[in-house]
C-alpha atoms as a PDB file:
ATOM      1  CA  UNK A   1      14.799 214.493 190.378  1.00  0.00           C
ATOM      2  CA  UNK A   2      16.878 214.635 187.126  1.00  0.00           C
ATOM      3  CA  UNK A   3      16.968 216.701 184.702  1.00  0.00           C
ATOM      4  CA  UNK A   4      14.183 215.811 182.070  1.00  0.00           C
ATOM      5  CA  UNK A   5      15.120 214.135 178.706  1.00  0.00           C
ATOM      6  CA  UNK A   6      12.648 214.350 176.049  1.00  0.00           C
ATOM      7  CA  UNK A   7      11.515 210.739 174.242  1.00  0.00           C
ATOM      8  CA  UNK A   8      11.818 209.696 170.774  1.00  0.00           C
ATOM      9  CA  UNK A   9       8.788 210.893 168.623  1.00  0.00           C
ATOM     10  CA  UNK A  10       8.461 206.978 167.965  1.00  0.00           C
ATOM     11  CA  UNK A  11       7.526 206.680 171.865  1.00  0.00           C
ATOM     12  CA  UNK A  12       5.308 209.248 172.017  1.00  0.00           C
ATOM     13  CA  UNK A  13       3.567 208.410 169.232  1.00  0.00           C
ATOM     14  CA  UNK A  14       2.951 205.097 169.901  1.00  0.00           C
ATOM     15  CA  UNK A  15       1.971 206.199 174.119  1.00  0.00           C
ATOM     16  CA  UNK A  16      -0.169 208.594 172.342  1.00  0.00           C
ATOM     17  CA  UNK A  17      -1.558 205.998 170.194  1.00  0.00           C
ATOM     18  CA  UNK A  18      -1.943 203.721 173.058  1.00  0.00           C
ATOM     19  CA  UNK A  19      -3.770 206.943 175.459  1.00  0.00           C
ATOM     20  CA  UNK A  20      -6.835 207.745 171.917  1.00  0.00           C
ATOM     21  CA  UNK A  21      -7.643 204.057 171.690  1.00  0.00           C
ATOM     22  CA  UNK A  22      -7.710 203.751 175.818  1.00  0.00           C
ATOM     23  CA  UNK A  23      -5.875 200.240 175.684  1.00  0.00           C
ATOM     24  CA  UNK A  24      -4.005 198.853 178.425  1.00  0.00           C
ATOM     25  CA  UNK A  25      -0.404 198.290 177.920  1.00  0.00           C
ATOM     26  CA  UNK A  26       2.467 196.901 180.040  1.00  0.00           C
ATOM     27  CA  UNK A  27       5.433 199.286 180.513  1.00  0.00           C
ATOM     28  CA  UNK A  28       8.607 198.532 181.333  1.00  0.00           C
ATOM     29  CA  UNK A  29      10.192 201.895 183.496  1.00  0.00           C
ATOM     30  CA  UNK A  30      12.583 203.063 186.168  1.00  0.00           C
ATOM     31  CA  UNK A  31      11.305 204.021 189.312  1.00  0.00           C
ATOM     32  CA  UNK A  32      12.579 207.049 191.140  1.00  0.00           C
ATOM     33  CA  UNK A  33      15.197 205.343 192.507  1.00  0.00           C
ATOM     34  CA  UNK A  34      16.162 203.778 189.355  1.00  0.00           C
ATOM     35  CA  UNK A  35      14.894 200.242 189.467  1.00  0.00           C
ATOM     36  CA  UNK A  36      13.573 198.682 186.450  1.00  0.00           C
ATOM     37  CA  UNK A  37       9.982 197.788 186.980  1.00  0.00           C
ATOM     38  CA  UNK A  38       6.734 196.472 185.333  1.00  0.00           C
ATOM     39  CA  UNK A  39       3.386 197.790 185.388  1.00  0.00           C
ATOM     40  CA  UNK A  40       0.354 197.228 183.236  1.00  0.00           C
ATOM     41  CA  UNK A  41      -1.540 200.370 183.162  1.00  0.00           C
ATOM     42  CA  UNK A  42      -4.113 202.763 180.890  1.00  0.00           C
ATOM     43  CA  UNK A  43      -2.980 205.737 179.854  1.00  0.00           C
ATOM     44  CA  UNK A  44      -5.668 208.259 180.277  1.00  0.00           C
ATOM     45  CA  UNK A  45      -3.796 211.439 178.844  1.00  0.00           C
ATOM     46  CA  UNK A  46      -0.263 212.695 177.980  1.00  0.00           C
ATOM     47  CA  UNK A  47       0.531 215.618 179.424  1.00  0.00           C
ATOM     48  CA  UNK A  48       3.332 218.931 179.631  1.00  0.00           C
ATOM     49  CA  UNK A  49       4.462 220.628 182.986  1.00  0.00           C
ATOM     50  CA  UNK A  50       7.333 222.699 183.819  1.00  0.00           C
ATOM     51  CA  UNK A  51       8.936 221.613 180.425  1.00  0.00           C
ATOM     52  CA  UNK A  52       8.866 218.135 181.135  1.00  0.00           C
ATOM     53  CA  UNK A  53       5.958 215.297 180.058  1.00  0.00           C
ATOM     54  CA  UNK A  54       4.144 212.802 181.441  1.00  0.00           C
ATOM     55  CA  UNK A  55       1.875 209.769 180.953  1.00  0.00           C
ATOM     56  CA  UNK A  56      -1.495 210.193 183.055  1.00  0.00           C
ATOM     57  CA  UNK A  57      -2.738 207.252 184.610  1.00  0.00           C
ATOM     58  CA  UNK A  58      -6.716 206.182 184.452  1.00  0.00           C
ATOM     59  CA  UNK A  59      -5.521 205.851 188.233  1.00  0.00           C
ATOM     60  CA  UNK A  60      -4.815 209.322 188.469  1.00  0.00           C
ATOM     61  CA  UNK A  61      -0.581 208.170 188.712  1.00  0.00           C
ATOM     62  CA  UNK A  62       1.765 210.159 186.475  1.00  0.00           C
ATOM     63  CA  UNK A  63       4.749 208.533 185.090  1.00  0.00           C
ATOM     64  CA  UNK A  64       7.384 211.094 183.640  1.00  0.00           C
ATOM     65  CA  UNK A  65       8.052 209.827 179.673  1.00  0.00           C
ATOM     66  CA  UNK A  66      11.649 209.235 179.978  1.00  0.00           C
ATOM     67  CA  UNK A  67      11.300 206.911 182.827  1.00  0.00           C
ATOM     68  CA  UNK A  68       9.961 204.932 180.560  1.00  0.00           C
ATOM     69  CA  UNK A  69      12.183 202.138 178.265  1.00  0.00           C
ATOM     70  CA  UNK A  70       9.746 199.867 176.741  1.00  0.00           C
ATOM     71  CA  UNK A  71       6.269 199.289 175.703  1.00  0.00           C
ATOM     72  CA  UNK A  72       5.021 195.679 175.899  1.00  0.00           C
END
């Protein structure tokens, strides 16, 4: 995996936004093999590990933050 790269505060305020009011939202991201993809999902939480962050899933998925490029 690459190294992480933290997100604007713009981003995560609006994922965080997104996570408190439990709204779906369709996210345009790189998978790990760097292919743009689409996904409507609900972020259940945002979370830190090993100095990195990440969106949790109501799914239980995690998506690393600077995977993603666009909310939608």
């Amino acid at each position: 995996m690459t190294d992480y790269v933290p997100v604007s505060c713009e981003l995560y305020d609006r994922l965080e936004e997104v996570s408190l009011r439990k709204k779906s939202v369709a996210l345009e991201l790189n998978d790990a093999q760097g292919r743009r993809i689409f996904l409507k999902v609900r972020i259940a939480d945002l979370i830190s590990e090993n100095r990195e962050e990440f969106a949790m899933l109501d799914d239980g998925e995690r998506i690393r933050l600077d995977r993603i490029l666009k909310l939608h």
